[in-house]
N, C-alpha and C. Protein backbone atom coordinates (compact mmCIF):
# COMPACT_ATOMS: atom_id res chain seq x y z
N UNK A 1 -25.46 88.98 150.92
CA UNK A 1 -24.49 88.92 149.81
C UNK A 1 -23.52 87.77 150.00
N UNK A 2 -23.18 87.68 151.27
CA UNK A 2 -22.14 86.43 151.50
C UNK A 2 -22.75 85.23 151.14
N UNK A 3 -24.11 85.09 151.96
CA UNK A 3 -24.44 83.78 151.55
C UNK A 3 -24.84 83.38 150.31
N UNK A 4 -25.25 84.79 149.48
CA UNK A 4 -25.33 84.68 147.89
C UNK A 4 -24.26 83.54 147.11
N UNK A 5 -23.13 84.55 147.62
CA UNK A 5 -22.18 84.17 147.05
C UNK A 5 -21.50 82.67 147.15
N UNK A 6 -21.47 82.58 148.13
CA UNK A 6 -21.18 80.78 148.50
C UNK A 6 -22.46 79.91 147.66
N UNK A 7 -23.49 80.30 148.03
CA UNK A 7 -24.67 79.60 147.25
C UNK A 7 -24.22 79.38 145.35
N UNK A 8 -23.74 80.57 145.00
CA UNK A 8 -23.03 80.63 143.32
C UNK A 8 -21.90 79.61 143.65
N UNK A 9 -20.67 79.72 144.57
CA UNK A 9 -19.81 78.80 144.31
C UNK A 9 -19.94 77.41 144.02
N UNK A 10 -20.90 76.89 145.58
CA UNK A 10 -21.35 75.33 145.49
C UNK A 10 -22.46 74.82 144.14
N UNK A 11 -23.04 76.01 143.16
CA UNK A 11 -23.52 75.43 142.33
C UNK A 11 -22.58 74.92 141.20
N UNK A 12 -21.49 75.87 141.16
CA UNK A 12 -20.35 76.26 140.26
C UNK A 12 -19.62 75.25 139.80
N UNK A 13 -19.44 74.81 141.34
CA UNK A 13 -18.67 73.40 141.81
C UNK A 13 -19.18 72.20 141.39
N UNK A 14 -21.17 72.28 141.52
CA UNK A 14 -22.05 71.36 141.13
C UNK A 14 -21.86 70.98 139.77
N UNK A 15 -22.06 71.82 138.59
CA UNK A 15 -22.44 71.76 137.49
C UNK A 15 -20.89 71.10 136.62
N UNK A 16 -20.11 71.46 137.50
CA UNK A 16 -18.30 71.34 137.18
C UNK A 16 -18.22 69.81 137.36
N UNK A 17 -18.79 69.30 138.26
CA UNK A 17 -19.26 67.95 138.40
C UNK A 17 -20.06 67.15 137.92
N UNK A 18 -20.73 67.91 136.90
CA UNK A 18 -21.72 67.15 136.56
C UNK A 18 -21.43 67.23 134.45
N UNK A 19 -20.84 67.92 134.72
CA UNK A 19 -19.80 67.76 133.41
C UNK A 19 -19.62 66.32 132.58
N UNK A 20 -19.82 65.69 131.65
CA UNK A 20 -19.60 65.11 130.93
C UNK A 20 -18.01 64.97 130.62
N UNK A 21 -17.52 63.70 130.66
CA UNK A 21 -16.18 63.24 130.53
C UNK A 21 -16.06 63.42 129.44
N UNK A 22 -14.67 63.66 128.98
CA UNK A 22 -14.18 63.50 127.38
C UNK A 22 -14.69 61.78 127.55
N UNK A 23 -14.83 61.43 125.85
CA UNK A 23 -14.91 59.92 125.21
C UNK A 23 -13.54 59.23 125.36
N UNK A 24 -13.97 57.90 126.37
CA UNK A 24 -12.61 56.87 126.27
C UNK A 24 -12.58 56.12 124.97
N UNK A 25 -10.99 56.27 124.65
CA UNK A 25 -11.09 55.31 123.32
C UNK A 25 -11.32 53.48 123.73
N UNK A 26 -12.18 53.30 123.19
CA UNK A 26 -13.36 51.65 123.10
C UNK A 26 -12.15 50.98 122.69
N UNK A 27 -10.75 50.89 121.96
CA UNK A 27 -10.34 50.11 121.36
C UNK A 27 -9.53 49.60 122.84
N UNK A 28 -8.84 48.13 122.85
CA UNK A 28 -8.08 47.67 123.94
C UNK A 28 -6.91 48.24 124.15
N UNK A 29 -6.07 48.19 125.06
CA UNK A 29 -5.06 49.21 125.53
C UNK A 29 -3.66 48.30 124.55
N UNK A 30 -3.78 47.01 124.36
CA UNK A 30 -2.59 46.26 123.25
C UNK A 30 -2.75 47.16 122.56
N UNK A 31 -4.03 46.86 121.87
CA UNK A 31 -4.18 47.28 119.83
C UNK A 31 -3.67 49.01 119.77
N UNK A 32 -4.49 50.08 121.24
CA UNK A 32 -3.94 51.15 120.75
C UNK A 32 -2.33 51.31 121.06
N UNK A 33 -1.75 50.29 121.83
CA UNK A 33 -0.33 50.49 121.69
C UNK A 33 0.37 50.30 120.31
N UNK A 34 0.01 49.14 119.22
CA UNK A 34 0.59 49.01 117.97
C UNK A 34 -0.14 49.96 117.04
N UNK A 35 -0.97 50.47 117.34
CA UNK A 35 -1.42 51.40 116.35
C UNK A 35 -0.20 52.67 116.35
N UNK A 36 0.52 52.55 115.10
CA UNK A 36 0.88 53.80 115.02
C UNK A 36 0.15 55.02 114.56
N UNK A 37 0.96 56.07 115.04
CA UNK A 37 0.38 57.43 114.51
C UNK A 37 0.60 57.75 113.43
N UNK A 38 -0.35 58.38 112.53
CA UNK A 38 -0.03 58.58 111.41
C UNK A 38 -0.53 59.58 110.83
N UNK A 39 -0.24 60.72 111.99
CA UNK A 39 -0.54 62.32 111.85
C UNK A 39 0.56 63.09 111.49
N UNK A 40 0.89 63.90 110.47
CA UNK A 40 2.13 64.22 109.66
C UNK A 40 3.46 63.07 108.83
N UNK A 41 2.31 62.47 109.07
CA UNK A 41 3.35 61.45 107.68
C UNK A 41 2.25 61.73 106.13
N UNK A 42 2.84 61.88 105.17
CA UNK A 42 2.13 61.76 104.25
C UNK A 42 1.63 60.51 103.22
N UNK A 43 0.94 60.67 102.80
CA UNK A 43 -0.14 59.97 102.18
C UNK A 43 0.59 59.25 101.36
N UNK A 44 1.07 57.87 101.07
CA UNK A 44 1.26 57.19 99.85
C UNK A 44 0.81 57.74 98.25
N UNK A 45 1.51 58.12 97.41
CA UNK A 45 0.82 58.29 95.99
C UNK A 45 0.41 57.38 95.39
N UNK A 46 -0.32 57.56 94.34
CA UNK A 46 -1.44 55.87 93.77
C UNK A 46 -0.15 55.17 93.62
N UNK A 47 1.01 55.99 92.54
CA UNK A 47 1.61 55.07 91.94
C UNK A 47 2.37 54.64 92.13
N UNK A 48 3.19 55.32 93.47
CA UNK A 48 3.37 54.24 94.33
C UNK A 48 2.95 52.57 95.07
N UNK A 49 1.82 53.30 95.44
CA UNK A 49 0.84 51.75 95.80
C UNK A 49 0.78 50.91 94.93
N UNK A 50 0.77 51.29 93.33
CA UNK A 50 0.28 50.18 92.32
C UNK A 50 1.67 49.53 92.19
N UNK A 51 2.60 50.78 91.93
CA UNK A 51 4.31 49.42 92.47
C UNK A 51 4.90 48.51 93.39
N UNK A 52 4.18 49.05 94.51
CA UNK A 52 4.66 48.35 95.77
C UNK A 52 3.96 47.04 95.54
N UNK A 53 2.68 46.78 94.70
CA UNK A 53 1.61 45.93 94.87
C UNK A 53 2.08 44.90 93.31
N UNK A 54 2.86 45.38 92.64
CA UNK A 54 3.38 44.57 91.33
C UNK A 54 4.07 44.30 91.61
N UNK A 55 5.36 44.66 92.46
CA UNK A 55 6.59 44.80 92.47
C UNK A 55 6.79 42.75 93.00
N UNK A 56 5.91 42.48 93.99
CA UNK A 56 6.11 40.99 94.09
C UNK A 56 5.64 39.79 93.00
N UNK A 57 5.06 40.46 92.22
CA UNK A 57 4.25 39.83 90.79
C UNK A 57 5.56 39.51 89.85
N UNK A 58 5.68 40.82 89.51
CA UNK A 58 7.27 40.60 88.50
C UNK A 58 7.75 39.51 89.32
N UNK A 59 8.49 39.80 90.43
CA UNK A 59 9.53 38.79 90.37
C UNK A 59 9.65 37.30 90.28
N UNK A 60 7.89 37.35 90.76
CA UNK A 60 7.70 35.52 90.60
C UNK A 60 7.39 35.21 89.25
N UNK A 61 7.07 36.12 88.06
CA UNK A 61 7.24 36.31 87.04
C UNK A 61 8.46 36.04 86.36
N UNK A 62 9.47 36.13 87.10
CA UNK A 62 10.82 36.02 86.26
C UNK A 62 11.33 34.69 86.82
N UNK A 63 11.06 34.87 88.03
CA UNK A 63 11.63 33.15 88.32
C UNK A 63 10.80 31.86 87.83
N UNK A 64 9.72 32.29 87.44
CA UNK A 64 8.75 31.27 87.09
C UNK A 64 9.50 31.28 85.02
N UNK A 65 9.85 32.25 84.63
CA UNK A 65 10.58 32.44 83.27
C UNK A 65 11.77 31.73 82.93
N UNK A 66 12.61 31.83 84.56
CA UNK A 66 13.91 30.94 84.33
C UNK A 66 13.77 29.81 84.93
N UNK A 67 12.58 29.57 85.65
CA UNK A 67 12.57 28.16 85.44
C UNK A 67 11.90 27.39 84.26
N UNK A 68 10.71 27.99 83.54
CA UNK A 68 10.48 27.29 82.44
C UNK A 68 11.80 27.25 81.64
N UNK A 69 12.41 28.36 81.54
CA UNK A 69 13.59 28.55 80.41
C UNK A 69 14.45 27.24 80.73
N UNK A 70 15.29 26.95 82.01
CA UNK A 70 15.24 25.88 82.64
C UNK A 70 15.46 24.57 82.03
N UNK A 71 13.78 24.18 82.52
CA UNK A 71 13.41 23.22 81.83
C UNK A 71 13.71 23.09 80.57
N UNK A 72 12.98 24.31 79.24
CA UNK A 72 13.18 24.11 77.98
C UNK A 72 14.60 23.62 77.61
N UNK A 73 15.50 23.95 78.02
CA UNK A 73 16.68 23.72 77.92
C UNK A 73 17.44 22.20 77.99
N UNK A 74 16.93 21.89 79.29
CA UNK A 74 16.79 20.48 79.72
C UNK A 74 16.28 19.53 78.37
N UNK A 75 15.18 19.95 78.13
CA UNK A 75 14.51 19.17 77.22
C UNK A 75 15.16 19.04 76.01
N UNK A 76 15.40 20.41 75.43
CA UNK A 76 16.14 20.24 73.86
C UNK A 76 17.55 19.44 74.70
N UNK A 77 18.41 19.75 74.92
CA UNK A 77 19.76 18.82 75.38
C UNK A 77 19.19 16.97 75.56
N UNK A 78 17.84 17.18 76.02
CA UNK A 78 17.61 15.70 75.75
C UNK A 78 17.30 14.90 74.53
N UNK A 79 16.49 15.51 73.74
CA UNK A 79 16.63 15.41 72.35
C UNK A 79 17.67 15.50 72.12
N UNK A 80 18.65 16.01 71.76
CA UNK A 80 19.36 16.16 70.98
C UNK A 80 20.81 14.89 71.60
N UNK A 81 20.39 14.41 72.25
CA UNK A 81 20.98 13.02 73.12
C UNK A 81 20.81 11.81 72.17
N UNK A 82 19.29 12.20 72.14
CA UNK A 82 18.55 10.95 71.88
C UNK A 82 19.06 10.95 70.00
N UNK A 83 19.14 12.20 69.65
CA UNK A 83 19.05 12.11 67.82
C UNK A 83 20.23 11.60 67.68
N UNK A 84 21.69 12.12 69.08
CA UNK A 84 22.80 11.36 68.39
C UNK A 84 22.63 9.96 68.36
N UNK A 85 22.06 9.26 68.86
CA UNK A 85 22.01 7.65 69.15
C UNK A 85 21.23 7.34 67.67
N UNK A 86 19.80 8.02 67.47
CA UNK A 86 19.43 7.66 66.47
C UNK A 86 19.09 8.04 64.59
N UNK A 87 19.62 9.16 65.28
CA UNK A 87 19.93 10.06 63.74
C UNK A 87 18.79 10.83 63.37
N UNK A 88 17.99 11.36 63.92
CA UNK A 88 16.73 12.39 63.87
C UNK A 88 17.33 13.32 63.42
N UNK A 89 16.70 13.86 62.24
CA UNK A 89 17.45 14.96 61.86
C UNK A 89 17.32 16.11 62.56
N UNK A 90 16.05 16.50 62.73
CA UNK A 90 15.27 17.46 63.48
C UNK A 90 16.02 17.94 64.71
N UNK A 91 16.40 17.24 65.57
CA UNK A 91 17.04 17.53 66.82
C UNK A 91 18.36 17.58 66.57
N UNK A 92 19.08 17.11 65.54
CA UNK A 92 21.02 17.38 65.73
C UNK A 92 21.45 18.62 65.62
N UNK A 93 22.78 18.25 66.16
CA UNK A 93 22.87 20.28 66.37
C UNK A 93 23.17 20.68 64.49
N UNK A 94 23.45 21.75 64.64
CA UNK A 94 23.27 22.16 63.40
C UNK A 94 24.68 21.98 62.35
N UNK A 95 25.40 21.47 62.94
CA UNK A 95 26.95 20.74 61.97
C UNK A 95 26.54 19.85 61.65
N UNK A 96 25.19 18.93 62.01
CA UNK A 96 25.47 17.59 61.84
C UNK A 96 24.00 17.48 60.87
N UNK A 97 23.36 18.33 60.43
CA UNK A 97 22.31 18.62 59.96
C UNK A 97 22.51 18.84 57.67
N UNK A 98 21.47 18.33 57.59
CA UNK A 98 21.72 18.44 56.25
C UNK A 98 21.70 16.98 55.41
N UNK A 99 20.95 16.64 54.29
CA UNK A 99 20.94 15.17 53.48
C UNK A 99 22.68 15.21 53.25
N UNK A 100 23.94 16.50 53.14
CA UNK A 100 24.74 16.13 52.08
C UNK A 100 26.08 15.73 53.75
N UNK A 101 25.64 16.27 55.00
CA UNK A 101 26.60 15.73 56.17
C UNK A 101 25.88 14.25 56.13
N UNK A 102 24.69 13.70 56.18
CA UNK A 102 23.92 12.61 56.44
C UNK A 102 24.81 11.68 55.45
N UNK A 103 24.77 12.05 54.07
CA UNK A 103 25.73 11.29 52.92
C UNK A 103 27.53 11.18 53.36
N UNK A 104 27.73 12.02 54.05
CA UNK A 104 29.58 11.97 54.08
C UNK A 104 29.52 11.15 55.50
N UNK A 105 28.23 11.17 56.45
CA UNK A 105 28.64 10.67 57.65
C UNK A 105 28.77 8.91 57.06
N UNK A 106 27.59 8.43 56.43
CA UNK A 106 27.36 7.13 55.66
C UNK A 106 28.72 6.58 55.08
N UNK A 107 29.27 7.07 53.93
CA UNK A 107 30.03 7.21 53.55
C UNK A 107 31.35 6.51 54.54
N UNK A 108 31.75 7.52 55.25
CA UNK A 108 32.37 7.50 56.50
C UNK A 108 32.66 6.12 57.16
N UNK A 109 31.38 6.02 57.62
CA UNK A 109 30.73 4.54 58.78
C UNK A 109 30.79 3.81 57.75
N UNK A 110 31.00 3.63 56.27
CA UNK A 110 30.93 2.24 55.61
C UNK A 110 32.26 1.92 54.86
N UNK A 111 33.07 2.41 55.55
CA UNK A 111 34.49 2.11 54.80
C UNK A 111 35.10 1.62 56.36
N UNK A 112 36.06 1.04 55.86
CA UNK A 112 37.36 0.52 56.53
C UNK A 112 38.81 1.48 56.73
N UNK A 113 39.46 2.06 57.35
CA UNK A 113 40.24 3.14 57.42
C UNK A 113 41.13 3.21 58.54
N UNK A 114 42.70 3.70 58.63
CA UNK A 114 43.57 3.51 59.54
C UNK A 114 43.29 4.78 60.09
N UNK A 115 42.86 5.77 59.64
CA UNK A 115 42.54 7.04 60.41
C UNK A 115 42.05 6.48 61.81
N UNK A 116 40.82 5.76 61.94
CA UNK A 116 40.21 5.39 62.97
C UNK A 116 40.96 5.21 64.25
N UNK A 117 42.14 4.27 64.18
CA UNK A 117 43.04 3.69 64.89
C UNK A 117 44.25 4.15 65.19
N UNK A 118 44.53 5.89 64.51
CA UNK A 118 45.35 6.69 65.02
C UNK A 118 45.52 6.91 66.17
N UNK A 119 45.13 7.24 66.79
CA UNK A 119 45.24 7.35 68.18
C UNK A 119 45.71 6.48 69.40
N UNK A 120 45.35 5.09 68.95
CA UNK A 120 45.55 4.07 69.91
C UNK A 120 46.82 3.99 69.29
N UNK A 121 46.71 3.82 68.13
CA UNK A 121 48.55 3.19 67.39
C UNK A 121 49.97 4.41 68.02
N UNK A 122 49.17 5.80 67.55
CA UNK A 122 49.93 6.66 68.18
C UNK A 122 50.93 5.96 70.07
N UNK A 123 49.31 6.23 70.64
CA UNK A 123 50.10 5.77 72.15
C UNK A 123 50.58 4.83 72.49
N UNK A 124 50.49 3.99 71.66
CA UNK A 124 50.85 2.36 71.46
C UNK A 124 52.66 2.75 71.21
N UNK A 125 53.08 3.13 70.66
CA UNK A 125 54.74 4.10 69.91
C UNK A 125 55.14 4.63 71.05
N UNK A 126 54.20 5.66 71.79
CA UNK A 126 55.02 6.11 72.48
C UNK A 126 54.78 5.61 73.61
N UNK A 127 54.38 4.33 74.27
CA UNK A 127 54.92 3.81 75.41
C UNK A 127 56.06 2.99 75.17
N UNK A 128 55.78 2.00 73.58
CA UNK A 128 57.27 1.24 73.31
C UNK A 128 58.21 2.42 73.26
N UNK A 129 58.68 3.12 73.05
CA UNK A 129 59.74 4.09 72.81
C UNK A 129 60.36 3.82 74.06
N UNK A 130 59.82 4.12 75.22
CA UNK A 130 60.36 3.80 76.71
C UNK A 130 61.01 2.18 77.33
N UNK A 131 60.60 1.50 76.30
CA UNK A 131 61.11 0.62 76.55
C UNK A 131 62.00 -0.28 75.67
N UNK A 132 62.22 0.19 74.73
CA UNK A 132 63.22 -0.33 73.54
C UNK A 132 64.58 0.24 73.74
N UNK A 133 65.50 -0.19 72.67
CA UNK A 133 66.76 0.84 72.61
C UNK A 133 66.79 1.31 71.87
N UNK A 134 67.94 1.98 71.31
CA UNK A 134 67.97 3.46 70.94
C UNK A 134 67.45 3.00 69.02
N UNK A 135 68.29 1.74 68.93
CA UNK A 135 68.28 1.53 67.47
C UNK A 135 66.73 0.98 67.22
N UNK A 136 66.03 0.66 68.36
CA UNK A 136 64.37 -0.12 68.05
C UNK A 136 63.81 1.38 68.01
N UNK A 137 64.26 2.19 69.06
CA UNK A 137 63.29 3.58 69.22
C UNK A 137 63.58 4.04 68.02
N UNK A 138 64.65 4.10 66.67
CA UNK A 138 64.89 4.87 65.74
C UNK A 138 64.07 4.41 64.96
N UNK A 139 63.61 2.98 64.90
CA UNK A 139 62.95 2.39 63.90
C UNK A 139 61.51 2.40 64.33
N UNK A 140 61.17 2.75 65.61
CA UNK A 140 59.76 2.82 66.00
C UNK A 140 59.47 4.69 65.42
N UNK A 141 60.07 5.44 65.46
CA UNK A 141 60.27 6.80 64.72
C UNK A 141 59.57 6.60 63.21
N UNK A 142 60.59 6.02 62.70
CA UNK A 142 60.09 5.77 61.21
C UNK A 142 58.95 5.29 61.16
N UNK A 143 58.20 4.51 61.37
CA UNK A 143 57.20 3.64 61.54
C UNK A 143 56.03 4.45 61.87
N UNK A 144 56.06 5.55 63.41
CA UNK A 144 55.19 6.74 63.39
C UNK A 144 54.67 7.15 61.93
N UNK A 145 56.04 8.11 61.47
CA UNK A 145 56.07 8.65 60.29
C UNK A 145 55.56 8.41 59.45
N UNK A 146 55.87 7.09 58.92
CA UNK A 146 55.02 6.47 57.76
C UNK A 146 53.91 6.59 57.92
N UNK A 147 53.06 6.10 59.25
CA UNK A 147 51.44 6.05 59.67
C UNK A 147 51.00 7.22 59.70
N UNK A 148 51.71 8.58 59.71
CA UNK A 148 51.19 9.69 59.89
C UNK A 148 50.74 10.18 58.74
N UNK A 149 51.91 10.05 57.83
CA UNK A 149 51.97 10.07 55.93
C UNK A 149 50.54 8.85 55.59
N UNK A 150 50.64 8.31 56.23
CA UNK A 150 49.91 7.30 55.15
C UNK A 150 47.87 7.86 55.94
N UNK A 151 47.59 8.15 56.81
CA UNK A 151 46.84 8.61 57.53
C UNK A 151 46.22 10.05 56.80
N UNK A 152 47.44 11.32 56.37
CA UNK A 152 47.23 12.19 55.70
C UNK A 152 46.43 11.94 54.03
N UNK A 153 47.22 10.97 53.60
CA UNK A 153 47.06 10.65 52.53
C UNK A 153 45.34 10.20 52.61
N UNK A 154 45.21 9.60 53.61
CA UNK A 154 43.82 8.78 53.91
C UNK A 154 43.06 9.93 53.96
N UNK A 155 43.06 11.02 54.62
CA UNK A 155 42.34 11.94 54.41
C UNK A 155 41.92 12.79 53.17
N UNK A 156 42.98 13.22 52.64
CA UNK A 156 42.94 13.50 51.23
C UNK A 156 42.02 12.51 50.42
N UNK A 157 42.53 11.18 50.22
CA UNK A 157 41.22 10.42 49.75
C UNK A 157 39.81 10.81 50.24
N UNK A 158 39.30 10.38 51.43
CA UNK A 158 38.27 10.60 51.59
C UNK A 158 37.76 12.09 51.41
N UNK A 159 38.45 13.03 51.34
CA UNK A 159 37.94 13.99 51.19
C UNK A 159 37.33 14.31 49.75
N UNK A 160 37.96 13.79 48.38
CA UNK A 160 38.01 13.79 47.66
C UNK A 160 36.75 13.09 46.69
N UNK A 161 36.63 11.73 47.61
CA UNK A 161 35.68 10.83 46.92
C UNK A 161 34.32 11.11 48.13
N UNK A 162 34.33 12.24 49.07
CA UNK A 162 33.20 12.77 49.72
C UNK A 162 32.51 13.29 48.32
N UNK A 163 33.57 14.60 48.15
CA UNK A 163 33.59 15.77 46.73
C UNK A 163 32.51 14.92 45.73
N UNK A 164 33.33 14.02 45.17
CA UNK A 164 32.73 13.29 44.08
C UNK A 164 31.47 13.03 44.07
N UNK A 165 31.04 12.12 45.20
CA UNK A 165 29.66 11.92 45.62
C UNK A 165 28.55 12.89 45.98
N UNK A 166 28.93 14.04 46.46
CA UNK A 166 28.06 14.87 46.77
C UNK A 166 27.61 15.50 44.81
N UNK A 167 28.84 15.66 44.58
CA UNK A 167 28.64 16.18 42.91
C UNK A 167 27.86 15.26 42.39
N UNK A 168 28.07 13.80 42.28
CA UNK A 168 27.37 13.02 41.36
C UNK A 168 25.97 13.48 41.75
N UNK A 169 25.35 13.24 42.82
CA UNK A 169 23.84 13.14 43.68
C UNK A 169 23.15 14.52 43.98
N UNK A 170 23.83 15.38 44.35
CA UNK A 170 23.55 17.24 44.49
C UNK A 170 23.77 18.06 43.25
N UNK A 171 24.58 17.59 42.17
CA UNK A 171 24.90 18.48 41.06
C UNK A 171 26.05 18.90 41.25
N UNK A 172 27.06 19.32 40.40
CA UNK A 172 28.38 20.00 40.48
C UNK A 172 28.08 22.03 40.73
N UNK A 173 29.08 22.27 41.66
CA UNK A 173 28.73 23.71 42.48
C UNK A 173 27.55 23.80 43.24
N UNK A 174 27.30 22.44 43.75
CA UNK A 174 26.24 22.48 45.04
C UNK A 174 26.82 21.72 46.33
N UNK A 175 28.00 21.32 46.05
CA UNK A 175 28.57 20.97 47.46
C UNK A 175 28.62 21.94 48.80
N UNK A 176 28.30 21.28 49.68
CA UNK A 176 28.02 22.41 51.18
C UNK A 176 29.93 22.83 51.14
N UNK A 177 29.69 23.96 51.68
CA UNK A 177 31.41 24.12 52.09
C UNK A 177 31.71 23.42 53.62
N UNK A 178 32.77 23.07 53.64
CA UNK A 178 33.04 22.33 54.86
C UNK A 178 32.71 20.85 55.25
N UNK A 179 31.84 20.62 54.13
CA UNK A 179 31.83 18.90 54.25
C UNK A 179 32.74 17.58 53.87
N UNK A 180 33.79 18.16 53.28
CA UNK A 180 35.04 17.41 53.12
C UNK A 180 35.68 17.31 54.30
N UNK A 181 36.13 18.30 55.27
CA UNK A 181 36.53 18.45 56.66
C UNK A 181 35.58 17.69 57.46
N UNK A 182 34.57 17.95 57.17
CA UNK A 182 33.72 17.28 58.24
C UNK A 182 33.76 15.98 57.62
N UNK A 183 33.61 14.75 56.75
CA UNK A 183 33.82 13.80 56.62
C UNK A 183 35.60 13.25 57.10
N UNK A 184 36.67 14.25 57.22
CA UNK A 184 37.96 14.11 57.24
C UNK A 184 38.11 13.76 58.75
N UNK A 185 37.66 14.38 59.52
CA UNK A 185 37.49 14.77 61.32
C UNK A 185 36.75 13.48 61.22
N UNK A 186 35.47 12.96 61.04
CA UNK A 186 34.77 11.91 61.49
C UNK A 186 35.67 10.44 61.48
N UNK A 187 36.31 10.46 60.08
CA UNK A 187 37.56 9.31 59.63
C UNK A 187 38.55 9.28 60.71
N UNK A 188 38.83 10.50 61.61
CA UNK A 188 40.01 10.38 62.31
C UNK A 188 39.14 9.60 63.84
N UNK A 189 37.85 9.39 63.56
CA UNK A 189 37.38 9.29 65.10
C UNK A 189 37.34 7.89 65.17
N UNK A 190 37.35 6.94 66.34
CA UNK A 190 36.54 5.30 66.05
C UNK A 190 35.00 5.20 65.93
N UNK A 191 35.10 4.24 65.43
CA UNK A 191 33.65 3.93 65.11
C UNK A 191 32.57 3.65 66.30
N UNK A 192 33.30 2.93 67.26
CA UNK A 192 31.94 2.77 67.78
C UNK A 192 32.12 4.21 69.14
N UNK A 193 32.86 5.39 68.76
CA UNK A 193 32.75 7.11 69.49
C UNK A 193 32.50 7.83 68.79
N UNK A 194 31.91 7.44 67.49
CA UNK A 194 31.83 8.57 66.65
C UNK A 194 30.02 8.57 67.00
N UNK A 195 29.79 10.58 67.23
CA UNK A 195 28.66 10.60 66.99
C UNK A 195 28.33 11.86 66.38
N UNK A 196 27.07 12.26 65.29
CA UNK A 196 25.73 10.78 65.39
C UNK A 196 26.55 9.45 65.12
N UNK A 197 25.41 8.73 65.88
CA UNK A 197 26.25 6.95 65.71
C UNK A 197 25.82 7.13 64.41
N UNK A 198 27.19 5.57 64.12
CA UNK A 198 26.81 5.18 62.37
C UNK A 198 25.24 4.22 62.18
N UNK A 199 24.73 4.80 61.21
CA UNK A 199 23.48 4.31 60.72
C UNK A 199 23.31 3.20 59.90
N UNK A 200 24.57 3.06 59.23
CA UNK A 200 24.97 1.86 58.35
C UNK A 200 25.94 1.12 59.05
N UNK A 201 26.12 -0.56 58.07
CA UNK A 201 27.12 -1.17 58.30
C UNK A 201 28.29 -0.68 57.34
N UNK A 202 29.60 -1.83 57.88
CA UNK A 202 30.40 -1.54 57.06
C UNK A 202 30.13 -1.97 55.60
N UNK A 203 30.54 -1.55 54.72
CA UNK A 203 30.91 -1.82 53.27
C UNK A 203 29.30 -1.05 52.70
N UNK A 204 28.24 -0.55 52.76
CA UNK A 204 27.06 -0.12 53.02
C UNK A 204 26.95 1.24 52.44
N UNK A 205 27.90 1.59 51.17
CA UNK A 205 28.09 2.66 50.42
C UNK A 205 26.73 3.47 50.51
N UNK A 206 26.81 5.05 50.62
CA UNK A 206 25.39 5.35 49.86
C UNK A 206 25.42 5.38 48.38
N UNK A 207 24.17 5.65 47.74
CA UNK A 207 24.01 5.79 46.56
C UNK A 207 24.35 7.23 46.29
């Protein structure tokens, strides 16, 4: 019985040895270090994935939008450069648009007018003022005055014989509103800062 029994142990021992190893994992000992685990984390939902996977699309989508937008922008501001220099109608901004502004700007650019030269004459007064006396500065006063009166008056004209012209050529109760002002403002500007530039010479009435 004893030696039975030892004979059962050392086979016991044998077969315990002869056991098959668990499987080594084949992958390299780096890669299974960055492999995370990803036993009790849950599963991404589709629609999740399909956002995570657009979500970089849009945005080059929008920057690719404001940069065309951008550009477009660029471009009309360049036109519309170019129409003041040459009078394209198509591209001016939209005050300056229209056959009956095109007629008051003409108009305008082909007369002779002290409006133009307000400004310089103005600062021209008030640097002499500083240097005159009291009785030249009283008389440089008056002298303003008059040019200011006589300047108003200039406007009123032109506003008037804008009126006329648009009536003769458009019909009476087809004048644009605001084109008397807008021929009045252009008169106060100089000629060679006024824009759109003038298209005509002087004396170069329209019809």
């Amino acid at each position: 019985m004893l030696g039975f029994r030892k004979k059962s142990q050392s086979d016991g021992a044998a077969h315990e040895e002869a056991a098959p190893a668990p499987e080594a994992d084949a992958r390299p000992a780096d890669q299974r270090r960055r492999t995370p685990e990803k036993k009790g984390v849950p599963t991404p939902k589709r629609r999740d994935q399909e956002a995570a996977r657009r979500r970089p699309l849009v945005h080059n989508d929008r920057k690719a939008a404001r940069a065309a937008q951008r550009k477009a922008i660029q471009e009309q501001r360049a036109k519309m450069r170019q129409a003041m220099e040459t009078g394209e109608e198509r591209y001016l901004p939209v005050r300056d648009r229209g056959p009956q502004k095109r007629w008051a700007r003409d108009y305008v650019d082909a007369r002779h007018g002290i409006g133009e030269w307000l400004l310089i004459l103005v600062l021209i007064f008030l640097f002499a003022s500083f240097l005159l006396t009291d009785e030249t500065r009283a008389l440089t006063s008056y002298l303003l005055f008059i040019l200011m009166l006589a300047v108003f008056v200039e406007l009123f004209w032109v506003g008037r014989k804008v009126r006329q012209g648009l009536e003769a050529k458009f019909g009476p109760g087809n004048v644009e509103k605001g084109t008397r002002f807008y021929a009045a403002m252009r008169t106060l500007q100089m000629r060679r800062l006024r824009l759109p530039k003038p298209m005509v010479n002087r004396g170069e009435f329209p019809s």
